[in-house]
C-alpha atoms as a PDB file:
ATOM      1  CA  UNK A   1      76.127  20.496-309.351  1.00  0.00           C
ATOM      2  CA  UNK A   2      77.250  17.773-307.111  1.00  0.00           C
ATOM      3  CA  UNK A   3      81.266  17.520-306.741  1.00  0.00           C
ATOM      4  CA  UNK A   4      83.308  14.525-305.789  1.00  0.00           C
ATOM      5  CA  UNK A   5      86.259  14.878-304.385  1.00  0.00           C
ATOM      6  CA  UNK A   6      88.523  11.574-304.988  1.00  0.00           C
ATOM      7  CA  UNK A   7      89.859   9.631-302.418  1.00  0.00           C
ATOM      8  CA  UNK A   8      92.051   7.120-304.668  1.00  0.00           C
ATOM      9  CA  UNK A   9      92.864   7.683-308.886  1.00  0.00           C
ATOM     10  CA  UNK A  10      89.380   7.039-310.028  1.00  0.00           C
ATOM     11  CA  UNK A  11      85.715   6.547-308.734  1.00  0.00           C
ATOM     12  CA  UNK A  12      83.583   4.351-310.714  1.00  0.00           C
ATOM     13  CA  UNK A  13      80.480   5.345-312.481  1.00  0.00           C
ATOM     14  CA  UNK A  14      78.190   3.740-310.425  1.00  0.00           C
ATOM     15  CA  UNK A  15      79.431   4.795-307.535  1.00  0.00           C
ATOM     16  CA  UNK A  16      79.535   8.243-308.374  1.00  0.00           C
ATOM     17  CA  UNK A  17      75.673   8.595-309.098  1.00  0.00           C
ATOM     18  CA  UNK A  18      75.239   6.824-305.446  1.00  0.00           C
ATOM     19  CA  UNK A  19      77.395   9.321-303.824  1.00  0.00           C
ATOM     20  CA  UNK A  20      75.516  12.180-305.692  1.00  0.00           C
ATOM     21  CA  UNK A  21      72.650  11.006-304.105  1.00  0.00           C
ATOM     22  CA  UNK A  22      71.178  10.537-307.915  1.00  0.00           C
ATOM     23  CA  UNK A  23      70.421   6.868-307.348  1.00  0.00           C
ATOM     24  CA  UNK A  24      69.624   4.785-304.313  1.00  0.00           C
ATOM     25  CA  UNK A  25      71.332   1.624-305.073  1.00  0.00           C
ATOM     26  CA  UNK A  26      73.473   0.070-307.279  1.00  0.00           C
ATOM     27  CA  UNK A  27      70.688  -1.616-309.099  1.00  0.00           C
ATOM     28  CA  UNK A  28      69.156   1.714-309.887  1.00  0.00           C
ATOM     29  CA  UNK A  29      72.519   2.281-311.155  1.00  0.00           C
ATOM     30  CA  UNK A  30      72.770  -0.271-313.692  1.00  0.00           C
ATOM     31  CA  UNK A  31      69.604   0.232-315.014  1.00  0.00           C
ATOM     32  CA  UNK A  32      69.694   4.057-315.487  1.00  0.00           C
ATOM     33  CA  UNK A  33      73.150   3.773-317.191  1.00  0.00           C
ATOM     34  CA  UNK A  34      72.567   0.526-319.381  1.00  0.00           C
ATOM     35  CA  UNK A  35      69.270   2.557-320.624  1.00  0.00           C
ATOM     36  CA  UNK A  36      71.873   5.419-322.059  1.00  0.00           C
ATOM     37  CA  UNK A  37      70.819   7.847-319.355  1.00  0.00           C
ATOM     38  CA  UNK A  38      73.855   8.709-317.883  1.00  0.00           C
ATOM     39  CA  UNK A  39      76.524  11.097-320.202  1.00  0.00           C
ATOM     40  CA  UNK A  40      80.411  11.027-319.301  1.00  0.00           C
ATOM     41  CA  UNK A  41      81.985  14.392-321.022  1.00  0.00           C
ATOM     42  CA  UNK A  42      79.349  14.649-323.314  1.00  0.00           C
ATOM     43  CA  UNK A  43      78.800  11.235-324.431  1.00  0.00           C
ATOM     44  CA  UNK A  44      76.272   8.492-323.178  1.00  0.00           C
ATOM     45  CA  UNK A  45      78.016   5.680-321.316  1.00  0.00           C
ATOM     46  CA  UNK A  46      76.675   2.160-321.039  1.00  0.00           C
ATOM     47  CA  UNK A  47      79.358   0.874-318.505  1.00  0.00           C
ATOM     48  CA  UNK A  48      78.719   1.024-314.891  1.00  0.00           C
ATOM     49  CA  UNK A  49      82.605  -0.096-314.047  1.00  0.00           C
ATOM     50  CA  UNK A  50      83.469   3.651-316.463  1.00  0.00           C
ATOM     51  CA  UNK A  51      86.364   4.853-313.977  1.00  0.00           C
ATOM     52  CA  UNK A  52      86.121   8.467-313.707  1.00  0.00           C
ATOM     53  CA  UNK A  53      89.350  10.707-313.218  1.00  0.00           C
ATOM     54  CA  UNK A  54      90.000  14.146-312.089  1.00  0.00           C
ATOM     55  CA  UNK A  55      88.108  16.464-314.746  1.00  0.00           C
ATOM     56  CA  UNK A  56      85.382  14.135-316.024  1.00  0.00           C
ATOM     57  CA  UNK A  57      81.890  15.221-316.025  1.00  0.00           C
ATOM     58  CA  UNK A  58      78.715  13.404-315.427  1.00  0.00           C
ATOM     59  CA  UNK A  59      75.395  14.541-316.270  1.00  0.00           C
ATOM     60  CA  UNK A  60      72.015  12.924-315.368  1.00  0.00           C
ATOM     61  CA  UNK A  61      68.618  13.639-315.613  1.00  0.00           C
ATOM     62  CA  UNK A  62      69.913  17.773-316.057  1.00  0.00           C
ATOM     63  CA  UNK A  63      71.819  17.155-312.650  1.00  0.00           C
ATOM     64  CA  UNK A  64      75.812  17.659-312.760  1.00  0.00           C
ATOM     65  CA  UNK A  65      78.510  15.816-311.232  1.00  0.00           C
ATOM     66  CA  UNK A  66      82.086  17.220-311.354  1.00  0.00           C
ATOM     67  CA  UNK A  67      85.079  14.529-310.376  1.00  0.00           C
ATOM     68  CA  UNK A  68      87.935  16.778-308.691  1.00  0.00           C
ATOM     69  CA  UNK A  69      91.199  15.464-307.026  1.00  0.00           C
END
């Protein structure tokens, strides 16, 4: 489990996966999440702008990210 530790109120999607090291680029980004890859607490998300807060949970390909403050 990959966590990210926020620097402002929220982290987008995309950039979340980047920082995980889960994708390279943004690109890869938008295409993994706008093919329903990519679950946010349990549910598949389709927007790459999703702003994540403190608690949220992503979950790709079986690999974890946990947003913390």
């Amino acid at each position: 489990m990959e966590i990210i530790k926020l620097r402002e109120d929220f982290i987008k999607l995309g950039q979340a996966l980047k920082a995980a090291g889960f994708v390279e680029t943004g690109l890869d980004a938008k295409e993994v999440i706008a093919q329903g890859l990519v679950l946010v607490n349990g549910e598949i998300e389709t927007r790459r702008g999703r702003k994540l807060y403190d608690g949220d949970e992503v979950i790709f390909d079986d690999d974890k990210i946990s947003i913390q403050k």
